[in-house]
C-alpha atoms as a PDB file:
ATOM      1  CA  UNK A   1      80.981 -39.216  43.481  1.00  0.00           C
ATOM      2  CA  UNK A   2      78.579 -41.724  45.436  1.00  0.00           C
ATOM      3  CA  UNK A   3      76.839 -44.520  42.647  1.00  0.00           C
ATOM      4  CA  UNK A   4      73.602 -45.939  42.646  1.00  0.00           C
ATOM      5  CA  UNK A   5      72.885 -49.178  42.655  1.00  0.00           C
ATOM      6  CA  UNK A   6      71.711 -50.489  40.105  1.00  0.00           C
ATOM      7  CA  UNK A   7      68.297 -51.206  40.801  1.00  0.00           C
ATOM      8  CA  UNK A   8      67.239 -47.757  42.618  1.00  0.00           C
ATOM      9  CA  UNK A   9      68.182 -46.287  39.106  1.00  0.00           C
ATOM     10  CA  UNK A  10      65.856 -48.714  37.595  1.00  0.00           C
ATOM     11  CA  UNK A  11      62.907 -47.910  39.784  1.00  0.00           C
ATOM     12  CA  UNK A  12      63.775 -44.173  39.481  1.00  0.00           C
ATOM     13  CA  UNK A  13      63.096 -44.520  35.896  1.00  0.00           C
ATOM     14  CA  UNK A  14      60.145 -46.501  36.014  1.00  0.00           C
ATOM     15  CA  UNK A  15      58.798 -43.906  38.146  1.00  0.00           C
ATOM     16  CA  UNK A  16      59.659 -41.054  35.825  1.00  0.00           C
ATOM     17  CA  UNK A  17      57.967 -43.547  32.988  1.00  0.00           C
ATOM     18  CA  UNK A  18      54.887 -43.672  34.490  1.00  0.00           C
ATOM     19  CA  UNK A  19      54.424 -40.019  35.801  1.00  0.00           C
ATOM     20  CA  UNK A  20      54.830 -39.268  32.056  1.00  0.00           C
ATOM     21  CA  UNK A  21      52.673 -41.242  30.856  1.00  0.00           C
ATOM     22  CA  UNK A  22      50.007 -40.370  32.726  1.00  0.00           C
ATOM     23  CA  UNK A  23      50.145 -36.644  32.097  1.00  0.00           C
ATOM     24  CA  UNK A  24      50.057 -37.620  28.557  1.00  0.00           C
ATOM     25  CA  UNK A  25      46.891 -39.436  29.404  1.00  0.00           C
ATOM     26  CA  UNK A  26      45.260 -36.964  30.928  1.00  0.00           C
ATOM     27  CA  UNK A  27      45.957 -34.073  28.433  1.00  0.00           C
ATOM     28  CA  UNK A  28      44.982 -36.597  25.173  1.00  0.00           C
ATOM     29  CA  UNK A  29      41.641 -37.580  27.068  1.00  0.00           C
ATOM     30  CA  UNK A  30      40.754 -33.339  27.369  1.00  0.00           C
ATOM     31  CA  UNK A  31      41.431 -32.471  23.593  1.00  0.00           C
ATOM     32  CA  UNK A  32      38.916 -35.406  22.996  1.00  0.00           C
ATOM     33  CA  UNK A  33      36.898 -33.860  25.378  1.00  0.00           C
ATOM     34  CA  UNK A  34      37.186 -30.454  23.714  1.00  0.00           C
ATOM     35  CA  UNK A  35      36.750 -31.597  20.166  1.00  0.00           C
ATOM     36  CA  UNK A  36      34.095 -33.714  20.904  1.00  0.00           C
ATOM     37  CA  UNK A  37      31.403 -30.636  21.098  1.00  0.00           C
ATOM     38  CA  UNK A  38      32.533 -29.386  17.866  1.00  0.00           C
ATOM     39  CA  UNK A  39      32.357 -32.590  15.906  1.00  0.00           C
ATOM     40  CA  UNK A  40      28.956 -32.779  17.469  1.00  0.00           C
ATOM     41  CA  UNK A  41      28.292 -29.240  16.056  1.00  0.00           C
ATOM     42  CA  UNK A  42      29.296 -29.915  12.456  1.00  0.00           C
ATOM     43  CA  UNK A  43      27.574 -33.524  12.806  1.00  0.00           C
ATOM     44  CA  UNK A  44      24.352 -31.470  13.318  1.00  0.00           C
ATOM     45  CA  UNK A  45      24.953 -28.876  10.794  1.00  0.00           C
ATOM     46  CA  UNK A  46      25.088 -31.446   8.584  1.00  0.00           C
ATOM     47  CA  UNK A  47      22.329 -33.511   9.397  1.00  0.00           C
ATOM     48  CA  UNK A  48      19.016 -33.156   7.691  1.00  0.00           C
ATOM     49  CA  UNK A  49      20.616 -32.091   4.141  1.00  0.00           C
ATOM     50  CA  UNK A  50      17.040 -31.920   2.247  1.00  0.00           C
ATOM     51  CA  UNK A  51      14.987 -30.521   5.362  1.00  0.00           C
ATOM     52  CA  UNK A  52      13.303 -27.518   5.503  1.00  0.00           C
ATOM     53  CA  UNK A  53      13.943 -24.562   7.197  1.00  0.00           C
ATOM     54  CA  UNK A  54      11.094 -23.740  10.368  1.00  0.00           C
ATOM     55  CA  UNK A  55       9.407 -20.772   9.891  1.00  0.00           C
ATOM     56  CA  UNK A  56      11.500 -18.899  12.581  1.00  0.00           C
ATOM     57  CA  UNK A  57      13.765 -19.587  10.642  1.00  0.00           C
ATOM     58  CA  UNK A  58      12.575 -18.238   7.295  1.00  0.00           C
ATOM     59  CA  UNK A  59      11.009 -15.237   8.680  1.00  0.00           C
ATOM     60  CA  UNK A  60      14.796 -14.644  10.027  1.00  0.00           C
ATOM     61  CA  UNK A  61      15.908 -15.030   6.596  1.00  0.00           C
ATOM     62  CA  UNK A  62      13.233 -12.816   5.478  1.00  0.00           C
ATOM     63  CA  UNK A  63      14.393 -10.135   7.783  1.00  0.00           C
ATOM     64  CA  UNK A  64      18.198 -10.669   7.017  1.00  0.00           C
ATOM     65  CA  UNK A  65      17.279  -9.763   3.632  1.00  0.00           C
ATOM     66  CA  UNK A  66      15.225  -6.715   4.116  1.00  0.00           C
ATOM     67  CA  UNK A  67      17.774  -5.668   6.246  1.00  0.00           C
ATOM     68  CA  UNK A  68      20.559  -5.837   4.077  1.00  0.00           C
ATOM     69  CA  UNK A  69      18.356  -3.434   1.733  1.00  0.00           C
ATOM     70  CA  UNK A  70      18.604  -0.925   4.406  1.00  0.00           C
ATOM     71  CA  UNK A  71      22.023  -0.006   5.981  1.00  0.00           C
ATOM     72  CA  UNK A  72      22.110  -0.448  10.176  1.00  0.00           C
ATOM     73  CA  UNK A  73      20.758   3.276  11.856  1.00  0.00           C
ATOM     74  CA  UNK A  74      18.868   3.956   8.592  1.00  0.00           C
ATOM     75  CA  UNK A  75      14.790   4.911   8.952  1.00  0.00           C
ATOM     76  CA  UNK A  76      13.704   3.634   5.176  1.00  0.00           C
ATOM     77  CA  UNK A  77      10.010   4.053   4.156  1.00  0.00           C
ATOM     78  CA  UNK A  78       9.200   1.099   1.238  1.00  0.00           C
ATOM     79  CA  UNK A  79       6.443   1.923  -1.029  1.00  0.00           C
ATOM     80  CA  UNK A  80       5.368  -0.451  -4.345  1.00  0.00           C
ATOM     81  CA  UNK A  81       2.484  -0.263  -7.248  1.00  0.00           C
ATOM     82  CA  UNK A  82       1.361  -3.188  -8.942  1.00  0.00           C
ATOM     83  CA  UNK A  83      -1.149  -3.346 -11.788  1.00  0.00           C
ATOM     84  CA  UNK A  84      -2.731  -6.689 -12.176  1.00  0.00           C
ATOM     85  CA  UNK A  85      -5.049  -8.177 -14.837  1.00  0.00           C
ATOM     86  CA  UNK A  86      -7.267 -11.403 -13.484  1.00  0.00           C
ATOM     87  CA  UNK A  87     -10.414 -13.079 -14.273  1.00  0.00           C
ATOM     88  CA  UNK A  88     -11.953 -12.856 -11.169  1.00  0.00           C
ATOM     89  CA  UNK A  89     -11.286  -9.501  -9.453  1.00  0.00           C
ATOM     90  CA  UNK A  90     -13.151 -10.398  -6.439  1.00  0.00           C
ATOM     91  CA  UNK A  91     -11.400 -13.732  -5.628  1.00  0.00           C
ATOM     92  CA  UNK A  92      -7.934 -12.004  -6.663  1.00  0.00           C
ATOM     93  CA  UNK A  93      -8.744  -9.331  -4.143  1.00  0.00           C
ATOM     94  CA  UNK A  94      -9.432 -12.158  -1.365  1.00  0.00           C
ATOM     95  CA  UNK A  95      -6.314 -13.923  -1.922  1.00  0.00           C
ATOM     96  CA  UNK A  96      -4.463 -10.469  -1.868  1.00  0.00           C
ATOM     97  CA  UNK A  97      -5.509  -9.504   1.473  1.00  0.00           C
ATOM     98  CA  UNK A  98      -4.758 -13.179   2.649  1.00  0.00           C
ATOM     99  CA  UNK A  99      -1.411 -12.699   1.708  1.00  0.00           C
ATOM    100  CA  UNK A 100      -1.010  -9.442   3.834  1.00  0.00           C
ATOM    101  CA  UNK A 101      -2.358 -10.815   6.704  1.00  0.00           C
ATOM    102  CA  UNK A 102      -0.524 -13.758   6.782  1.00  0.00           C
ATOM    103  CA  UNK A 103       2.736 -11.711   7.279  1.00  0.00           C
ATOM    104  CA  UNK A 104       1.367  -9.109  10.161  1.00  0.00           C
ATOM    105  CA  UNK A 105      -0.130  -6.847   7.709  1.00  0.00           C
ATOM    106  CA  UNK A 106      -3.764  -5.088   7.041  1.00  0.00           C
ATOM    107  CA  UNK A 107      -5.478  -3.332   4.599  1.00  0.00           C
ATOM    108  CA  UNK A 108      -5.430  -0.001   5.004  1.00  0.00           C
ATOM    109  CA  UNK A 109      -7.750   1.115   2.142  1.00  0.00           C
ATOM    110  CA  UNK A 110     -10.300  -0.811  -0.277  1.00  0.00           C
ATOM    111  CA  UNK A 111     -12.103   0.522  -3.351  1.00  0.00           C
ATOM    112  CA  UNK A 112     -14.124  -1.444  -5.962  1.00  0.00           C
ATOM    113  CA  UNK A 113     -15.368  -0.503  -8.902  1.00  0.00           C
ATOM    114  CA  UNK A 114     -18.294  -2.353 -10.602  1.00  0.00           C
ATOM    115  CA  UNK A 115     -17.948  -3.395 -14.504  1.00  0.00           C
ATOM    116  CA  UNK A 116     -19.476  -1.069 -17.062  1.00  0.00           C
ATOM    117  CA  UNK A 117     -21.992  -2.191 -19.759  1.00  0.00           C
ATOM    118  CA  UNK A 118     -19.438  -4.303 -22.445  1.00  0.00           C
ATOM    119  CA  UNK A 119     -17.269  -5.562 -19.687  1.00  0.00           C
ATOM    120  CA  UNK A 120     -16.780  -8.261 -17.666  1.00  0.00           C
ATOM    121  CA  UNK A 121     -16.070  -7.597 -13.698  1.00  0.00           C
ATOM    122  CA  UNK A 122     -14.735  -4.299 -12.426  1.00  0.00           C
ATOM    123  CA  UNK A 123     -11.569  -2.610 -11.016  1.00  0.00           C
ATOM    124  CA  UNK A 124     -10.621  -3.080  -6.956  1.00  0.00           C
ATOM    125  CA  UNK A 125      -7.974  -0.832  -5.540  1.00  0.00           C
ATOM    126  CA  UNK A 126      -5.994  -1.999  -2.144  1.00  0.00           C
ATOM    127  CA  UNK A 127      -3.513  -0.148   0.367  1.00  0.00           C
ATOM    128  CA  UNK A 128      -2.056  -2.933   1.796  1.00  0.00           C
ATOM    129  CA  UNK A 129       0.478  -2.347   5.010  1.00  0.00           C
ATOM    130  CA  UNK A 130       3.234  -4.757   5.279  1.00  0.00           C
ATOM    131  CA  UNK A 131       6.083  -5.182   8.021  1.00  0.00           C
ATOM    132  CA  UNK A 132       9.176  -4.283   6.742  1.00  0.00           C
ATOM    133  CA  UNK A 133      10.976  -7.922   7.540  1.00  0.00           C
ATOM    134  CA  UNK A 134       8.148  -9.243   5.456  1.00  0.00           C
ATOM    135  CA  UNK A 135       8.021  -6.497   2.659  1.00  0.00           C
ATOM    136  CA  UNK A 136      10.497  -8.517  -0.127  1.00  0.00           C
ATOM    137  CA  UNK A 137       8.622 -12.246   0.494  1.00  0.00           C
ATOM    138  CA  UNK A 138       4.836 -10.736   0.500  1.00  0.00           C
ATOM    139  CA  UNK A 139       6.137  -8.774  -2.978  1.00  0.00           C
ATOM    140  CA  UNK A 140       7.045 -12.023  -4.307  1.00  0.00           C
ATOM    141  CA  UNK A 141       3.961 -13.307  -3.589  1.00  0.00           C
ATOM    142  CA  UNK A 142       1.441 -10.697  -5.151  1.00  0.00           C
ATOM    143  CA  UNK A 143       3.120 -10.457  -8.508  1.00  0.00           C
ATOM    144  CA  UNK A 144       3.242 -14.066  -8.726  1.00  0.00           C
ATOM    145  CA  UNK A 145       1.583 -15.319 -11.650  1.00  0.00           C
ATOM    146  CA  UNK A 146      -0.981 -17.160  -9.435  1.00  0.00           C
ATOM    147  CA  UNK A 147      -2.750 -14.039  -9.065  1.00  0.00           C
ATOM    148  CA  UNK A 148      -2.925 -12.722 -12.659  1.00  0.00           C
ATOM    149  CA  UNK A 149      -0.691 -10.900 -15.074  1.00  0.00           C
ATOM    150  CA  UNK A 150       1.771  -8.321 -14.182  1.00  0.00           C
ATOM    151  CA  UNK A 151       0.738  -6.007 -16.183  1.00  0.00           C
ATOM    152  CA  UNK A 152       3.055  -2.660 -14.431  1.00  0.00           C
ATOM    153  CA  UNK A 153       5.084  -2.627 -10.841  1.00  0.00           C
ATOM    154  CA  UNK A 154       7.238  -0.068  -9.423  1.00  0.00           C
ATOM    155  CA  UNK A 155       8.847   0.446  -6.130  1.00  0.00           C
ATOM    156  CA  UNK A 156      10.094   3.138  -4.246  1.00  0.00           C
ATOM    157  CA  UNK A 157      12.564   3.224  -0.840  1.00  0.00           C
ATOM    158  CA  UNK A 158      12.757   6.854   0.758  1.00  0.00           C
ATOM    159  CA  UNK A 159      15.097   7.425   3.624  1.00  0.00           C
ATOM    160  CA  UNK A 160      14.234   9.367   5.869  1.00  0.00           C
ATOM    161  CA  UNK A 161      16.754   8.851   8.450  1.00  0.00           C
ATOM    162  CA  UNK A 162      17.380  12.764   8.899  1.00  0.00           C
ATOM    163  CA  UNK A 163      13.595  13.941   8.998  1.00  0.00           C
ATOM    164  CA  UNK A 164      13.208  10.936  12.376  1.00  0.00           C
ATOM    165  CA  UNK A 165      16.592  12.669  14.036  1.00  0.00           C
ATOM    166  CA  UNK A 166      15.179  16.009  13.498  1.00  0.00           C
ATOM    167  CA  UNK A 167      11.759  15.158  15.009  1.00  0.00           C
ATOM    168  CA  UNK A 168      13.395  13.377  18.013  1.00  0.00           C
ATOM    169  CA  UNK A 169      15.475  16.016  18.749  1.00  0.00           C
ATOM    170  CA  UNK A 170      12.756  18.736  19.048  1.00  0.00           C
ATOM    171  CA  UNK A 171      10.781  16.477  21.063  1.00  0.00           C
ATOM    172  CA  UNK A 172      13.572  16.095  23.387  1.00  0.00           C
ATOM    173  CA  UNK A 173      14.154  19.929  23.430  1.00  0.00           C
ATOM    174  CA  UNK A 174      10.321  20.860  23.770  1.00  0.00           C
ATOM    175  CA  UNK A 175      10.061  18.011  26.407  1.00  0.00           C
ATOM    176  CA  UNK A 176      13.347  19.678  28.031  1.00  0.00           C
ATOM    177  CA  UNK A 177      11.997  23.576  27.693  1.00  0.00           C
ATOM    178  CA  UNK A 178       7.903  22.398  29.315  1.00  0.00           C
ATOM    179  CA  UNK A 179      10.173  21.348  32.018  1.00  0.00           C
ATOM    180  CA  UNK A 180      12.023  24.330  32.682  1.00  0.00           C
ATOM    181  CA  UNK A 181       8.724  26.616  32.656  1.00  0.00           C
ATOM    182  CA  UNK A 182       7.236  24.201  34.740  1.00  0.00           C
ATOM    183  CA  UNK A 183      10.206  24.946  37.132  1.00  0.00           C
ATOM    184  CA  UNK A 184       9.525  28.742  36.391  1.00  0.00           C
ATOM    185  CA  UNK A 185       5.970  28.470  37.030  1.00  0.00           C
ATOM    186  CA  UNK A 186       6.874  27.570  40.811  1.00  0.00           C
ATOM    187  CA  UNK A 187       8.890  30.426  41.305  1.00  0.00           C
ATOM    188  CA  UNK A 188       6.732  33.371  39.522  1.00  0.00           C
ATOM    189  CA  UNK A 189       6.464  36.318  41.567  1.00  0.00           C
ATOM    190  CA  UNK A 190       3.350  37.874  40.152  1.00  0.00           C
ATOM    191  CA  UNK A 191       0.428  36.853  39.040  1.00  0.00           C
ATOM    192  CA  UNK A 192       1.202  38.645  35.205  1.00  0.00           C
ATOM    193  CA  UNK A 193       4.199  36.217  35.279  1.00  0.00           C
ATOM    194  CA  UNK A 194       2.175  33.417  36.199  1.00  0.00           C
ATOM    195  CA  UNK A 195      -0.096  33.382  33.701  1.00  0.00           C
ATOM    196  CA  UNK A 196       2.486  34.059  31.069  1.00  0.00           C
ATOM    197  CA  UNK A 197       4.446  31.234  32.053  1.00  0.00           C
ATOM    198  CA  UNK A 198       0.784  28.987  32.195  1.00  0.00           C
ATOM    199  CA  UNK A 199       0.414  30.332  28.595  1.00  0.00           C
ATOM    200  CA  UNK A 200       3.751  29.776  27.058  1.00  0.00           C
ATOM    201  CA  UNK A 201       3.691  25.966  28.619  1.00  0.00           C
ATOM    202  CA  UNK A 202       0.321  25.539  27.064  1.00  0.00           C
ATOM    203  CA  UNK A 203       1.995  26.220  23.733  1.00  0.00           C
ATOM    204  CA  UNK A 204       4.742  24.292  23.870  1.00  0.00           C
ATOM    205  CA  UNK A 205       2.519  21.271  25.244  1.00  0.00           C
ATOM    206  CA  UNK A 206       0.370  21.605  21.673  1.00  0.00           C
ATOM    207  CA  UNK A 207       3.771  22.292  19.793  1.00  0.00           C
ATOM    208  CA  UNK A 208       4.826  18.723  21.449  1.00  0.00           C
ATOM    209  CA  UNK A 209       1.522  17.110  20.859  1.00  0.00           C
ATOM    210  CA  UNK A 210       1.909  18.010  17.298  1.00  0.00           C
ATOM    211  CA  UNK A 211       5.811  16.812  17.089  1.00  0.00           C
ATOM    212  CA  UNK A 212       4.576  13.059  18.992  1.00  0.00           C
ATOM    213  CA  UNK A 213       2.025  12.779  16.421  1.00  0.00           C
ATOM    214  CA  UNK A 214       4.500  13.399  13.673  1.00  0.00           C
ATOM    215  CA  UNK A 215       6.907  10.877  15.155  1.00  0.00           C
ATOM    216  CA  UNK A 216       4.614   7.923  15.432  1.00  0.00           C
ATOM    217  CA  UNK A 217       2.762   8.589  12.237  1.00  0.00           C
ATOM    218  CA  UNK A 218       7.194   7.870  11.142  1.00  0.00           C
ATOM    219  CA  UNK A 219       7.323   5.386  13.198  1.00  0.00           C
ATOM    220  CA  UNK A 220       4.402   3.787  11.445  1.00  0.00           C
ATOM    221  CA  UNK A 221       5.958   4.468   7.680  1.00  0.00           C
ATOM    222  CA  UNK A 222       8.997   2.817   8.369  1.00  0.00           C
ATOM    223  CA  UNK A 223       7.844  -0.073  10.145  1.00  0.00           C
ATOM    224  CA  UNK A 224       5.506  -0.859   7.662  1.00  0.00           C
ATOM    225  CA  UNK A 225       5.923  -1.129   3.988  1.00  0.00           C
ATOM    226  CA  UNK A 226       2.655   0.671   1.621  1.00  0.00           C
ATOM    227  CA  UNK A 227       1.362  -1.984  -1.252  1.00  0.00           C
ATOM    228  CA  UNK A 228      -0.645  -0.505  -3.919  1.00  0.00           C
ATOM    229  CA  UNK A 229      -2.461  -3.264  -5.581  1.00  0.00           C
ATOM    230  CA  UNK A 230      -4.915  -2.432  -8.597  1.00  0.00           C
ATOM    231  CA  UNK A 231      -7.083  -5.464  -9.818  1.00  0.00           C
ATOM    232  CA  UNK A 232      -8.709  -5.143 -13.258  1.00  0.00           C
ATOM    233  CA  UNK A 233     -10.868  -7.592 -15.404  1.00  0.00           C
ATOM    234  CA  UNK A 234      -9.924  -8.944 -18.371  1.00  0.00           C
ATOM    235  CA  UNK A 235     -12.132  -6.917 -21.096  1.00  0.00           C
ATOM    236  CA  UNK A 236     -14.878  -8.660 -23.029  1.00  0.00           C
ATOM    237  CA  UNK A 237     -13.575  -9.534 -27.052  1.00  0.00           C
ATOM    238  CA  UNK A 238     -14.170  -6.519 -29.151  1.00  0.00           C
ATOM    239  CA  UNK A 239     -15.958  -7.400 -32.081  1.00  0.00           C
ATOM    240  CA  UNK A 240     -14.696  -7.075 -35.468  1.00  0.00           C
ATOM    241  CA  UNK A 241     -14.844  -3.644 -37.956  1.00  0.00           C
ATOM    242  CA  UNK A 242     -16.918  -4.193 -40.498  1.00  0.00           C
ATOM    243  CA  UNK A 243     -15.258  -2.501 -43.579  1.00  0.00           C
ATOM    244  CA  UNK A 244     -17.258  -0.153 -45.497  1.00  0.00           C
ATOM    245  CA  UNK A 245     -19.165  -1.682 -48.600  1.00  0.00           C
ATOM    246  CA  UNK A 246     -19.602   0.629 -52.088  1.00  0.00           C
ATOM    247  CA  UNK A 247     -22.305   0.063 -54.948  1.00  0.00           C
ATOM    248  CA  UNK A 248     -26.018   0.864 -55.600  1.00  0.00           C
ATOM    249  CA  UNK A 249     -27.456  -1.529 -52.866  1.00  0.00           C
ATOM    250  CA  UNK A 250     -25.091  -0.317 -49.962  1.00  0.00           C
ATOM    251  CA  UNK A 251     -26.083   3.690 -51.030  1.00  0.00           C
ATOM    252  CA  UNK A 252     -29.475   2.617 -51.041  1.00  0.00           C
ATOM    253  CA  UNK A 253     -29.505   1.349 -47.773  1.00  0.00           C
ATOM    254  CA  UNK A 254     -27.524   4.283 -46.501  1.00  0.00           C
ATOM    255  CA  UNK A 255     -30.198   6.751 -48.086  1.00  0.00           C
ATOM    256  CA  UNK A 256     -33.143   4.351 -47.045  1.00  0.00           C
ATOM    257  CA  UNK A 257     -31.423   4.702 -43.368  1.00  0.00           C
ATOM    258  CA  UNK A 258     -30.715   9.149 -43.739  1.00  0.00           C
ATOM    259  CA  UNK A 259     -34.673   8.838 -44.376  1.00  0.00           C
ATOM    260  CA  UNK A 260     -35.959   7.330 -41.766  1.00  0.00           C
ATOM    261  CA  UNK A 261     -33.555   9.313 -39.366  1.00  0.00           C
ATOM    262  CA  UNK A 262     -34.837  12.627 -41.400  1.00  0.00           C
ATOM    263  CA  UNK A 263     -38.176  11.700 -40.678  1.00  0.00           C
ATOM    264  CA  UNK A 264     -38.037  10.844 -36.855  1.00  0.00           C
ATOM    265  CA  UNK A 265     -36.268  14.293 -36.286  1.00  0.00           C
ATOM    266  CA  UNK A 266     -39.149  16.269 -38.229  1.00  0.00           C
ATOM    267  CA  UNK A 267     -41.719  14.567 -36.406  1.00  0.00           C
ATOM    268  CA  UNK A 268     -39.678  15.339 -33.327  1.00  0.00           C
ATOM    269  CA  UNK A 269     -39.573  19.005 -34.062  1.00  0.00           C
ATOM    270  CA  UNK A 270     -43.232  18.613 -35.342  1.00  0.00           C
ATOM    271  CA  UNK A 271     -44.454  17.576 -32.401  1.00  0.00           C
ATOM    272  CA  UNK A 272     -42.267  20.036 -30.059  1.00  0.00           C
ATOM    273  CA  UNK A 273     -43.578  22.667 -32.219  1.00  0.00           C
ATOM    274  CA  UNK A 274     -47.642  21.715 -31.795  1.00  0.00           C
ATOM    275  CA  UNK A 275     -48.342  23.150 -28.591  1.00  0.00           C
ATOM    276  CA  UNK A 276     -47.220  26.462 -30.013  1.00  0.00           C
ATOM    277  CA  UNK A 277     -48.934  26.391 -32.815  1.00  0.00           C
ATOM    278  CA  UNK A 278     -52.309  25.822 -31.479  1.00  0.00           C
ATOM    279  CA  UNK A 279     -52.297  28.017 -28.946  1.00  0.00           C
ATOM    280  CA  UNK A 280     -51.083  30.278 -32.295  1.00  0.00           C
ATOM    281  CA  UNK A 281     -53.894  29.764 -34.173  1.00  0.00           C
ATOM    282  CA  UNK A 282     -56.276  30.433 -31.079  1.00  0.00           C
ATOM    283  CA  UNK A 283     -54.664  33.917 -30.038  1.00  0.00           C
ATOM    284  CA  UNK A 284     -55.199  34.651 -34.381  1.00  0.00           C
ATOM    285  CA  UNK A 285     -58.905  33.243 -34.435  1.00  0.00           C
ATOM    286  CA  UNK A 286     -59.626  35.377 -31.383  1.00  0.00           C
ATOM    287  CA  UNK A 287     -58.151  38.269 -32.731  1.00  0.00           C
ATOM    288  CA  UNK A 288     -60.238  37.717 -35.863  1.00  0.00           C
ATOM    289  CA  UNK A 289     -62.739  37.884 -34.435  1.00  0.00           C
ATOM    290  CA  UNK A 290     -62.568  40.854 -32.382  1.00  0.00           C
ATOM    291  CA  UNK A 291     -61.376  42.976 -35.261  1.00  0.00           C
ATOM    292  CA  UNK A 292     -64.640  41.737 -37.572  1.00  0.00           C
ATOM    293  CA  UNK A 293     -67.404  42.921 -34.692  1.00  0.00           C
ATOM    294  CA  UNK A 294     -65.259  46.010 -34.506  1.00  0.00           C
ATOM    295  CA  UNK A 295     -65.882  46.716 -37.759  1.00  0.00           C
ATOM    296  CA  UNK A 296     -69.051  45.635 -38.205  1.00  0.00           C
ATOM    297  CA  UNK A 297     -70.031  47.802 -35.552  1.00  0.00           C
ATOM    298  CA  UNK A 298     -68.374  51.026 -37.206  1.00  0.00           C
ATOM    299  CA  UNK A 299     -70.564  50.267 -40.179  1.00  0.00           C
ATOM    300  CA  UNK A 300     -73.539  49.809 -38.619  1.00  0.00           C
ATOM    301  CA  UNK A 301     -73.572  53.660 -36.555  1.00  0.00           C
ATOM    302  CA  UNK A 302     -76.142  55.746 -38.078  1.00  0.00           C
ATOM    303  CA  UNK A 303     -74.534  59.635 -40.216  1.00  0.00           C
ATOM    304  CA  UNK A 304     -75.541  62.561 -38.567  1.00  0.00           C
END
């Protein structure tokens, strides 16, 4: 066996020190490296405890939440009443629409009543269309209490998932049969088959027409939610029943009051009556008459 000296061992190991040492190095300084962009990450989730979130950001949230209403590959139509009672029904109705618009929406349909005799303001009835991420958050807003009291809300959620897979598919297999004719329509032997091809395409192209139509007016329930809002005024105070009062005074009143009431309706029928009764007593004066100079003149012809 041949032995080292001494000091070769000694440098070996120094060697093998060093080379150690700096892979050790090397691999420390990359999980810093690594870890560094996550304690960056949580430093900035963390940051900014009390600030707000941007309005990306809440319209996200917004969405997140109407989403979780509806589960993923479902076509939901939202509909909602609301019933409220405010001072001012125009203003309300102002600040309504605002609200609608300020989300996407758009008033589909406005009615307004005017106040009757007794009452103060009137009645205003709004469609309001609403997207769907926005549906829960403009809700919130128009049966807040800033707008009036609640005085009834309902809401409704229809899916209708099966009745938008049924539509697609027969537009796919009308779109798929208008093709084949049309391929048909190039091969037609006679002119009999020609037309009847021309006519059965022409059918199918309404049938389609009719089936797009249906589809987009889905497309436009279900991306939109439908807002009923009815506005009504506050009424004007009713005034008090008087009760009923017993004794001679009160019955005297009461008769004093039948009187006068008795005598406007006879002069009412008095004077309706009039006309009629002159012309009456004309037609009997005339008549009178006529019978007197016939009998005078019977009295009057000289006996033979």
């Amino acid at each position: 066996m041949t032995r080292l000296p001494l000091g070769g061992t000694a440098l070996g190991g120094a060697a093998l020190l060093s080379c150690c040492l700096l892979v050790a190095a090397c691999g420390g300084g990359s999980a810093a490296s690594a870890s560094a962009p996550a304690s960056e990450h949580g430093l900035a989730a963390r940051a900014a405890p009390g600030a707000l979130p941007s309005p990306a950001a809440a319209s996200a949230n917004r969405a997140g939440q109407t989403a979780a209403l509806a589960p993923a590959g479902q076509s939901i139509v939202y509909t909602a009443s609301l019933t409220i009672r405010t001072s001012n029904v125009a203003d309300t109705a102002k600040r309504a629409i605002a609200i609608a618009t300020a989300v996407g929406g758009y008033v589909a349909d406005e009615h307004a009543i005017s106040g009757s005799p007794g009452t103060t303001g009137g009645t205003v009835d709004l469609t309001l269309k609403i997207p769907v991420p926005s549906y829960q958050f403009a809700l919130g807003q128009l049966s807040s209490a800033a707008l009036g009291k609640q005085l009834a809300m309902q809401q409704q959620a229809k899916d209708v998932t099966q009745e938008v897979a049924d539509v697609t598919s027969l537009v796919a297999s009308q779109r798929d049969a208008i093709g084949a004719l049309q391929g048909l329509l190039k091969r037609a032997a006679s002119v009999s088959g020609l037309l009847q091809v021309q006519r059965q395409i022409s059918s199918d192209e309404s049938s389609l027409n009719s089936l797009l139509a249906q589809q987009r007016a889905l497309d436009r329930e279900t991306a939109y939610a439908t807002v009923s809002v009815t506005l009504v005024s506050q009424q004007a105070p009713v005034k008090p029943h008087k009760p009923a009062r017993h004794g001679f005074l009160p019955g005297l009143a009461s008769g004093w009051k039948a009187l006068q009431h008795g005598a406007v309706w006879l002069a009412t029928a008095l004077g309706a009556a009039l006309p009629f009764l002159i012309v009456g007593f004309v037609l009997a004066g005339v008549g009178y008459a006529a019978r007197r100079r016939v009998l005078a003149r019977r009295g009057t012809r000289p006996t033979g």
